[in-house]
N, C-alpha and C. Protein backbone atom coordinates (compact mmCIF):
# COMPACT_ATOMS: atom_id res chain seq x y z
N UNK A 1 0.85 -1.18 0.00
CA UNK A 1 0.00 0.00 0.00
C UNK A 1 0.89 1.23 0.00
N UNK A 2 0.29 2.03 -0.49
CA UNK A 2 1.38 4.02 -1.16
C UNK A 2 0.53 5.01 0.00
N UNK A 3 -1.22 4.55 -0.40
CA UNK A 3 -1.82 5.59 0.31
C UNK A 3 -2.60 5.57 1.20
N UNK A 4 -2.83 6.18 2.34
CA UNK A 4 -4.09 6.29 2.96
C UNK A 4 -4.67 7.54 3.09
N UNK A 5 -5.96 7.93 2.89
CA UNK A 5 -7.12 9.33 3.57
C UNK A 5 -7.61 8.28 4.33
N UNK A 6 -7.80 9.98 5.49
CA UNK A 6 -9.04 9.89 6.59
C UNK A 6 -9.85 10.56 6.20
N UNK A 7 -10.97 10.69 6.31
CA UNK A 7 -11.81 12.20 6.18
C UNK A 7 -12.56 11.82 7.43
N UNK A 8 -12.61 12.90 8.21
CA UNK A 8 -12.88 12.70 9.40
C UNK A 8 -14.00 13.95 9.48
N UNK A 9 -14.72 14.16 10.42
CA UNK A 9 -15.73 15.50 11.42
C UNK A 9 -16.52 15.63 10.27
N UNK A 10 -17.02 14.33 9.22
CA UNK A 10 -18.10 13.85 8.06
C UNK A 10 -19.56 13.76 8.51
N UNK A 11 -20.17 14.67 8.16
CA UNK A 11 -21.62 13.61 7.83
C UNK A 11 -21.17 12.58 7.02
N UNK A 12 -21.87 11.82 7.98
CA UNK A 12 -21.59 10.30 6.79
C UNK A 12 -23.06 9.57 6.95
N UNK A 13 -22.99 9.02 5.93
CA UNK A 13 -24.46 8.30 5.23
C UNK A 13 -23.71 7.02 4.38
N UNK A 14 -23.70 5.83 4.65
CA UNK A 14 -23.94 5.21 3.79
C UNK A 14 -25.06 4.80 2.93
N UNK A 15 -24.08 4.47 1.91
CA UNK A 15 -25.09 2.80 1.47
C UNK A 15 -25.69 1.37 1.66
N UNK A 16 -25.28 0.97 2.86
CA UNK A 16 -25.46 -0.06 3.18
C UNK A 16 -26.75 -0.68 3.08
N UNK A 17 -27.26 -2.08 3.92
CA UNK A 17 -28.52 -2.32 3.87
C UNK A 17 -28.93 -1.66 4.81
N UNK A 18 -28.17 -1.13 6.27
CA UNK A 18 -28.51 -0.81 7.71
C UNK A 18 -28.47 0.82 7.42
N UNK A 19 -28.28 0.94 6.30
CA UNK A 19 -28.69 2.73 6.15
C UNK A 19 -27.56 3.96 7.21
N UNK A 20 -26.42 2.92 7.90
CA UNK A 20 -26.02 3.95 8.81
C UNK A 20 -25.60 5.39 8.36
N UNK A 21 -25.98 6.43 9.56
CA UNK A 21 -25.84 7.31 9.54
C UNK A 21 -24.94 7.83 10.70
N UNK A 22 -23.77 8.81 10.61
CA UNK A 22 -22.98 9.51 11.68
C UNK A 22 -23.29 10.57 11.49
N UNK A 23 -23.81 11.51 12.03
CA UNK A 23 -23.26 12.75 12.53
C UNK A 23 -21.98 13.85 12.13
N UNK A 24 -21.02 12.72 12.87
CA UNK A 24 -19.90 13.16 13.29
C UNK A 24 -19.17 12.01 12.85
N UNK A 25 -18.90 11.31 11.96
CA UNK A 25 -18.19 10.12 11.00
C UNK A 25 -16.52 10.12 10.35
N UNK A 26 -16.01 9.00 10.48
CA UNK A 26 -14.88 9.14 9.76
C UNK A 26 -15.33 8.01 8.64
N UNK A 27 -14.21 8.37 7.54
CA UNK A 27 -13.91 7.05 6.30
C UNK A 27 -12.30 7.06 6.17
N UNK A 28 -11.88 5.47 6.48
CA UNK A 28 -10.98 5.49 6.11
C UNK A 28 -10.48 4.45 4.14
N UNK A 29 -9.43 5.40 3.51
CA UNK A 29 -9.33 4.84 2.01
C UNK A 29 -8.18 4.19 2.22
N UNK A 30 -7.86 3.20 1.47
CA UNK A 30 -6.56 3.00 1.17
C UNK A 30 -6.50 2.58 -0.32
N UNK A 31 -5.20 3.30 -0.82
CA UNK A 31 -5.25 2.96 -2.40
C UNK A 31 -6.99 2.92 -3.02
N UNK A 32 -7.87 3.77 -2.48
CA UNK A 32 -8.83 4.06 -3.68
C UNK A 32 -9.91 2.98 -3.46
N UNK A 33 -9.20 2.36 -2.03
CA UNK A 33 -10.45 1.00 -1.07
C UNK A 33 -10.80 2.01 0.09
N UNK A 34 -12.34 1.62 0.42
CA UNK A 34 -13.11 2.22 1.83
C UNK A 34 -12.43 0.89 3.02
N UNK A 35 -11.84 1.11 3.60
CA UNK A 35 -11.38 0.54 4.44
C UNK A 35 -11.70 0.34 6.07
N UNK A 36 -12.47 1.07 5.97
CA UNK A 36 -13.24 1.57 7.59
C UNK A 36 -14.50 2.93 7.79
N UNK A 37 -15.52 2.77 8.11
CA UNK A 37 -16.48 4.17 8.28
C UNK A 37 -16.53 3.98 9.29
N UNK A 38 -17.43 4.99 10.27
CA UNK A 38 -17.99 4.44 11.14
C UNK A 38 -17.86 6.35 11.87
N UNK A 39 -18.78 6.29 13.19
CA UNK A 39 -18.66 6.93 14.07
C UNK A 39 -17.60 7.80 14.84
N UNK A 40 -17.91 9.38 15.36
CA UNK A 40 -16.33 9.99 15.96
C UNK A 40 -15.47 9.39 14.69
N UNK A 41 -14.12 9.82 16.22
CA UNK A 41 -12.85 9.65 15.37
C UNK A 41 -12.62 8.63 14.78
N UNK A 42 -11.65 8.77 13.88
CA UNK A 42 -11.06 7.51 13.57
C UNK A 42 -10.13 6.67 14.40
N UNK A 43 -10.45 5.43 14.77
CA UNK A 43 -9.86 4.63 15.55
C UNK A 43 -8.34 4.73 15.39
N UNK A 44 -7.39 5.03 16.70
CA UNK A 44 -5.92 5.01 16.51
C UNK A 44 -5.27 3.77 15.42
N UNK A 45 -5.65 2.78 15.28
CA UNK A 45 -5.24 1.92 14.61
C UNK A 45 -5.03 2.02 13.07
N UNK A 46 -5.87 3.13 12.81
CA UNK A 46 -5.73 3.92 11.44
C UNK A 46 -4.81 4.97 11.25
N UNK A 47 -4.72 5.61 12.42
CA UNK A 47 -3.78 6.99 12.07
C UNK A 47 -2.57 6.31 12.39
N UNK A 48 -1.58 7.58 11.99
CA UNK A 48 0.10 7.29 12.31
C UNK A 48 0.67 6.91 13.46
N UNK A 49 -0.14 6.66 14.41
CA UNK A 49 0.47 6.16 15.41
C UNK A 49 -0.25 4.43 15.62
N UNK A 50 -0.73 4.16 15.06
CA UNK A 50 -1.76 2.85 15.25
C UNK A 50 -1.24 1.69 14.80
N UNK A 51 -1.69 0.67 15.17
CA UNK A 51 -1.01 -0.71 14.37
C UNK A 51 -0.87 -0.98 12.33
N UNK A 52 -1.94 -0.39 11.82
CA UNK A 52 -1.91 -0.14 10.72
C UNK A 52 -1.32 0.99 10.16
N UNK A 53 -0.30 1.96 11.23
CA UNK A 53 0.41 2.54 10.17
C UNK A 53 2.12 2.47 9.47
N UNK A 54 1.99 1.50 9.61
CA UNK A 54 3.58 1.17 8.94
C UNK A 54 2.63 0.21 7.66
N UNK A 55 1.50 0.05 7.39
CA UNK A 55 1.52 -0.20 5.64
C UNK A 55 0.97 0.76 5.04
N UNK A 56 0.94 1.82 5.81
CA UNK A 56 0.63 2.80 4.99
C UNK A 56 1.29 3.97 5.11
N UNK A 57 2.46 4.08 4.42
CA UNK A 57 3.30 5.40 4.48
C UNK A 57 3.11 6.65 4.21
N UNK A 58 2.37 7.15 3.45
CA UNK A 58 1.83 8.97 3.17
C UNK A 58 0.35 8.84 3.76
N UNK A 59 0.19 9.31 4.28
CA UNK A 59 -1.34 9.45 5.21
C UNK A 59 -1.68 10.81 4.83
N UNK A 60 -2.87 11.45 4.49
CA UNK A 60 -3.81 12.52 3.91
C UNK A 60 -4.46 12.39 5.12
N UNK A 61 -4.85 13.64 5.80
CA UNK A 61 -6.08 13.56 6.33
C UNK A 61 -7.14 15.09 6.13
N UNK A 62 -8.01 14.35 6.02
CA UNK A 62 -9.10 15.58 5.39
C UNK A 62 -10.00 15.84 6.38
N UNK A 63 -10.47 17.23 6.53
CA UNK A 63 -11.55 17.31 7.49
C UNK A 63 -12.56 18.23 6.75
N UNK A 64 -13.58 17.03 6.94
CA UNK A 64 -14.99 17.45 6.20
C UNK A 64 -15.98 18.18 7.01
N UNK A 65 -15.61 18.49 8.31
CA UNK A 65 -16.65 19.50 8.92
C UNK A 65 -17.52 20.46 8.14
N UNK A 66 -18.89 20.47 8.22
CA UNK A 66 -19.78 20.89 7.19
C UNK A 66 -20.33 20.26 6.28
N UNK A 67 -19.40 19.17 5.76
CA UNK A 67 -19.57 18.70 4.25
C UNK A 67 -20.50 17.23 4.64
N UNK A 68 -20.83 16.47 3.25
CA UNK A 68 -21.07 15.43 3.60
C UNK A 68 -20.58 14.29 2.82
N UNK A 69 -20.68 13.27 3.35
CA UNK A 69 -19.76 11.84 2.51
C UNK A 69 -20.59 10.65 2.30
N UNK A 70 -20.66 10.20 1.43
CA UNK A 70 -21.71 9.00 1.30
C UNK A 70 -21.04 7.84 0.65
N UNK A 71 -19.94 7.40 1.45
CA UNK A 71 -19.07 6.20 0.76
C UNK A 71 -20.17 5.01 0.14
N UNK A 72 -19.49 5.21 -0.92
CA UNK A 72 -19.87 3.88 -1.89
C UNK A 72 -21.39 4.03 -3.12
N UNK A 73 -20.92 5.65 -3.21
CA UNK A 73 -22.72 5.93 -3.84
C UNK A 73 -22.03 6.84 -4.82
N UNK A 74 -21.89 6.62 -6.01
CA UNK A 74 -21.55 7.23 -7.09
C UNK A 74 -22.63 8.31 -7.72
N UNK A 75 -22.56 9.75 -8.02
CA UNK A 75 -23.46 10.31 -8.51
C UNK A 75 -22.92 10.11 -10.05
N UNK A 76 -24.30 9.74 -10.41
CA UNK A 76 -24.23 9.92 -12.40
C UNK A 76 -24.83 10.96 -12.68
N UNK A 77 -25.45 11.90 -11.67
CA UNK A 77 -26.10 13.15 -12.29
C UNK A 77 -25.42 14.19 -12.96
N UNK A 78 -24.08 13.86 -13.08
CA UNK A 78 -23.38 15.09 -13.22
C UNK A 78 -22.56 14.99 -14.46
């Protein structure tokens, strides 16, 4: 693995069947894979200090406060 994003302080909405919704959500990518969503922060095990960060050497982190994220839902409207 080259890359990882966080985008973290997300509305987040998936797609799933369970419809979850955060608030306050992170997503984690790697190489262009959803690798983790979920609730709050992102679990240390993701960031640079965590067990998963020695396979992932350049870490991005984005903060979406305001914005919103809907991993795994492609718009074709555009």
């Amino acid at each position: 693995m080259t890359e990882r994003t966080i985008i973290r302080n997300a509305h987040t909405v998936t797609v799933t069947a369970a419809d979850d919704e955060f608030g306050d959500g992170y997503l984690v990518i790697d190489d262009a894979v959803i690798v983790a969503v979920g609730a709050g922060a992102a679990p240390s095990e993701w960031t640079e200090t965590g067990a998963h960060a020695g396979t992932a050497p350049r870490i991005t982190v984005v903060d979406a406060r305001g914005h919103l994220v809907t991993p795994g839902l492609i718009n074709t409207a555009q």
